[in-house]
Protein backbone atom coordinates (compact mmCIF):
# COMPACT_ATOMS: atom_id res chain seq x y z
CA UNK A 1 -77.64 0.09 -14.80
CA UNK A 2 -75.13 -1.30 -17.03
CA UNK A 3 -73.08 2.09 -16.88
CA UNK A 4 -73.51 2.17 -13.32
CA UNK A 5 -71.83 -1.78 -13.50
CA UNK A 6 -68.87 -0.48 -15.92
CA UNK A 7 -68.09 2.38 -13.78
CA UNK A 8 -67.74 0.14 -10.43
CA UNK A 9 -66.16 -2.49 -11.77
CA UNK A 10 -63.58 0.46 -13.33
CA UNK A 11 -63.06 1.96 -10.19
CA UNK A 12 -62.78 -1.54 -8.35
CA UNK A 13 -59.76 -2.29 -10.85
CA UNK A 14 -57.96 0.81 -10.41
CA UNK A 15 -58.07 0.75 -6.58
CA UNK A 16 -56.86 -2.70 -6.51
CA UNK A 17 -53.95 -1.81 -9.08
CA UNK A 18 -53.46 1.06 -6.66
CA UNK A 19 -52.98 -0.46 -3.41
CA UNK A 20 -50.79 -3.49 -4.52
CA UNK A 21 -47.19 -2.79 -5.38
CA UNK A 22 -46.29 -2.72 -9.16
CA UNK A 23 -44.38 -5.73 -9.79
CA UNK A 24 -40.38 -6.19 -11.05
CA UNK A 25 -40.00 -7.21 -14.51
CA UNK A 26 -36.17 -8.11 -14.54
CA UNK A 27 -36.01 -4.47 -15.94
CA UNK A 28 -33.64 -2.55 -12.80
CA UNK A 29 -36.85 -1.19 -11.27
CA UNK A 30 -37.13 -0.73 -7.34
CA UNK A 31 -40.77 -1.19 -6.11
CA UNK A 32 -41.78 -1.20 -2.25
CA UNK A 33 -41.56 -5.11 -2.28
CA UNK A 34 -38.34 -5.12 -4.11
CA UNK A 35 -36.47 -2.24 -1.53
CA UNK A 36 -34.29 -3.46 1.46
CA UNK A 37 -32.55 -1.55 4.07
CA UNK A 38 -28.76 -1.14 3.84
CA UNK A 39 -26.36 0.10 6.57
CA UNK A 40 -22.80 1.63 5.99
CA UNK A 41 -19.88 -0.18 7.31
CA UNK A 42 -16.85 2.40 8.36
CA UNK A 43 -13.63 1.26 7.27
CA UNK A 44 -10.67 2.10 9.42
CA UNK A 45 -7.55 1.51 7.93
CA UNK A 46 -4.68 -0.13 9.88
CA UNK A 47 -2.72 2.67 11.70
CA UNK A 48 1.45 2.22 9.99
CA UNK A 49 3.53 1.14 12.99
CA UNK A 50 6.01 3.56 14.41
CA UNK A 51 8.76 1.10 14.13
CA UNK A 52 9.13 -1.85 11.76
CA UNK A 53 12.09 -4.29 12.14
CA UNK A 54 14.67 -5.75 9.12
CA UNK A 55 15.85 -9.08 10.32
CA UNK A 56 18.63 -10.17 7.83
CA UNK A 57 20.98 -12.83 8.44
CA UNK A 58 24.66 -11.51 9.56
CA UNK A 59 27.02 -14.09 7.57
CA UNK A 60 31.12 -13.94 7.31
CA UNK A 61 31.52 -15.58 11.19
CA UNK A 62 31.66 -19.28 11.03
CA UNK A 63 28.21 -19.81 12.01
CA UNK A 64 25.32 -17.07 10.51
CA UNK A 65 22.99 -15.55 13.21
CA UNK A 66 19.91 -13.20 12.93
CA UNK A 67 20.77 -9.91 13.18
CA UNK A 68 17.94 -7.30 13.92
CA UNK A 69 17.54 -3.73 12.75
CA UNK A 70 14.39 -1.21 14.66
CA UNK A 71 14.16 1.09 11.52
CA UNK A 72 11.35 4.62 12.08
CA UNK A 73 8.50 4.34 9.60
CA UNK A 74 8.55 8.24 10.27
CA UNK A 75 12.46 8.46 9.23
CA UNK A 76 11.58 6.36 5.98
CA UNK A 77 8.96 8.00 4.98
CA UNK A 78 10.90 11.54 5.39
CA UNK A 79 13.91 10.19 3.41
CA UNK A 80 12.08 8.77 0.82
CA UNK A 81 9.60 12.74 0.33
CA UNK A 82 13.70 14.08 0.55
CA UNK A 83 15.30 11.65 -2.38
CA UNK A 84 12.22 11.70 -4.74
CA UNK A 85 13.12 11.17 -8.29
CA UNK A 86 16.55 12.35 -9.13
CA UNK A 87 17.92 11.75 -12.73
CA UNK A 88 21.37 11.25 -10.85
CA UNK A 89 23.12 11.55 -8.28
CA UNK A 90 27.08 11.09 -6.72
CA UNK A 91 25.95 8.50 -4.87
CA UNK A 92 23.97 6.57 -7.01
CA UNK A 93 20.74 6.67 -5.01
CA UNK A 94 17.81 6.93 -5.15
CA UNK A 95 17.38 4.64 -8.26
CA UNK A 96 14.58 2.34 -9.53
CA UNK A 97 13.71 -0.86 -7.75
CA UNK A 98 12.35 -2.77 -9.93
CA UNK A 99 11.03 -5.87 -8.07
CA UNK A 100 12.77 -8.58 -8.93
CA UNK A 101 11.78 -10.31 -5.45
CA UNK A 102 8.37 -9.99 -5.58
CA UNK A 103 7.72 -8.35 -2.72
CA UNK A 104 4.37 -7.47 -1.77
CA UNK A 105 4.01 -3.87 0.22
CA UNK A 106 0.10 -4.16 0.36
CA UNK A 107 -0.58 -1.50 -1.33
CA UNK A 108 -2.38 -1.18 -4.50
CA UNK A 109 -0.17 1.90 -6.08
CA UNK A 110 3.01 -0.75 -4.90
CA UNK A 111 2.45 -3.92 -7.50
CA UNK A 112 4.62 -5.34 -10.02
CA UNK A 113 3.72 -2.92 -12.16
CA UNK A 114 4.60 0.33 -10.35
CA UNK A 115 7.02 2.52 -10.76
CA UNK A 116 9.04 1.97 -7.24
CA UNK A 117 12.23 3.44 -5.95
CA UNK A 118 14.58 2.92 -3.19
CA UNK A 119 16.91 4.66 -1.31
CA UNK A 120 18.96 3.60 1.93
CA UNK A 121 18.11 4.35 4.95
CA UNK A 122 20.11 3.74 8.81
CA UNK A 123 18.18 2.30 11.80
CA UNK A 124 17.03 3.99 14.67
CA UNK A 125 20.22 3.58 16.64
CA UNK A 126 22.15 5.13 14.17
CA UNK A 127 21.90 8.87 14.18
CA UNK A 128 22.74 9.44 10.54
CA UNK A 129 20.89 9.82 7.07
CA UNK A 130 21.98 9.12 3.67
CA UNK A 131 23.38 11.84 1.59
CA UNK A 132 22.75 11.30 -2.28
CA UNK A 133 25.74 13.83 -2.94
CA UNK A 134 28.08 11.96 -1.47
CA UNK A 135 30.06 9.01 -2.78
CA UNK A 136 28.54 5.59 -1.41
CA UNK A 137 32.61 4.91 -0.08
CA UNK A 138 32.82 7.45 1.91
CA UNK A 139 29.55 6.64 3.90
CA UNK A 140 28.26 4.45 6.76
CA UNK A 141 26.79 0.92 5.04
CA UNK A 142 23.06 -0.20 5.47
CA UNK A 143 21.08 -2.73 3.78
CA UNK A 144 17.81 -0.86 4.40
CA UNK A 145 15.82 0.68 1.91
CA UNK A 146 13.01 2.61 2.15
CA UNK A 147 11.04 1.86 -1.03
CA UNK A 148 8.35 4.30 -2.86
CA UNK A 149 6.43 4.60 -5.23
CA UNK A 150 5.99 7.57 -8.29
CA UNK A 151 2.27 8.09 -8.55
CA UNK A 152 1.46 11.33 -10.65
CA UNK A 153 4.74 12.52 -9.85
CA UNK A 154 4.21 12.37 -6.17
CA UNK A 155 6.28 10.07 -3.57
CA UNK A 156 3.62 7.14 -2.22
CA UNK A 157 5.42 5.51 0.67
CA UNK A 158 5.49 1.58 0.06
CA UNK A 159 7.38 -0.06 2.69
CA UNK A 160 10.48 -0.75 4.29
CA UNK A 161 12.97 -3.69 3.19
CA UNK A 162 16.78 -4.99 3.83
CA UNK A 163 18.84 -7.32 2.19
CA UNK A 164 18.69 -10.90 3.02
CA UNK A 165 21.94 -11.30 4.32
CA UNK A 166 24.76 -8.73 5.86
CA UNK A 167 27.82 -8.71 6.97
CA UNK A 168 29.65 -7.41 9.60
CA UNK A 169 29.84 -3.84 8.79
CA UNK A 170 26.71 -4.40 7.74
CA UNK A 171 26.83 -4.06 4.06
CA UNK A 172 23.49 -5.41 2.39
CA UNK A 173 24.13 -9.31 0.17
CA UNK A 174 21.92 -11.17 -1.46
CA UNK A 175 17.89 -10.82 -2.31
CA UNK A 176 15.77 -8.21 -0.40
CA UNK A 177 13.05 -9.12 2.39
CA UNK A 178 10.40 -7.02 3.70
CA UNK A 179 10.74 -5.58 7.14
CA UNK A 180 7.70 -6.00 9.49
């Protein structure tokens, strides 16, 4: 009788250890209790406008105005795969940027601490491009940049920016500003 006691009571134990779920010590384990459900949320990134515009401040009249300047994300981002990472060049560009106005392009390989370029560029109105092998005097002036980024040795496209202030012929002055 008493073995017939020691062998329910053994097999009472077990199923009870069985059927409940074995419990989370603070040790990383995931148990039935412990387990939720999780869902995947698709990230779409922010399609890059077609067009972004510089909007410097045209200075030398007697009164400065806002100028405006439609520049092609497209055309940037072409220039800037063109000009890459010459040691030198006639015209001086591309050359390092090296962030001195603290611009932020939103994008992680863009920081302070990036290895950024820039290299003019001519708004959408203007039918031209800049030629690196040509002496900056005997070209067309803009205060837009295209500015990139070496990552690996690869052009990363960063943003577009003009000087702060321009003036009639519309050579770039002063600090640069983001175009948006």
């Amino acid at each position: 009788m008493k073995l017939l006691s020691l062998l329910t009571a053994t097999l009472f134990l077990n199923a009870s250890a069985l059927a409940a779920p074995p419990k989370d010590k603070g040790k990383g384990k995931v148990t039935p209790a412990t387990t939720t459900a999780t869902t995947t949320t698709k990230v779409t990134p922010t399609p890059e406008p077609a067009t972004v515009t510089c909007r410097p401040t045209l200075v030398g009249d007697k009164k400065p105005k806002p100028k405006n300047f439609l520049v092609s994300t497209k055309t940037a981002r072409s220039e800037a795969e063109k000009a890459k990472f010459p040691d030198r060049t006639k015209s001086g560009d591309p050359h390092r940027y090296h962030h001195g106005d603290g611009l932020d392009f939103g994008k992680p390989y863009c920081g302070k601490d990036a290895e950024l370029w820039e290299y003019p560029v001519f708004w959408t109105s203007v039918k031209k491009t800049w030629n690196m092998n040509e002496l900056t005097r005997n070209q067309p002036a803009t205060p837009i940049r295209v500015v990139y980024a070496k990552v690996d040795g690869e052009v990363q496209y960063c943003g577009v920016m003009t000087h702060s202030e321009v003036d009639k012929e519309n050579r770039g002055k002063a600090f640069f500003q983001l175009c948006t």
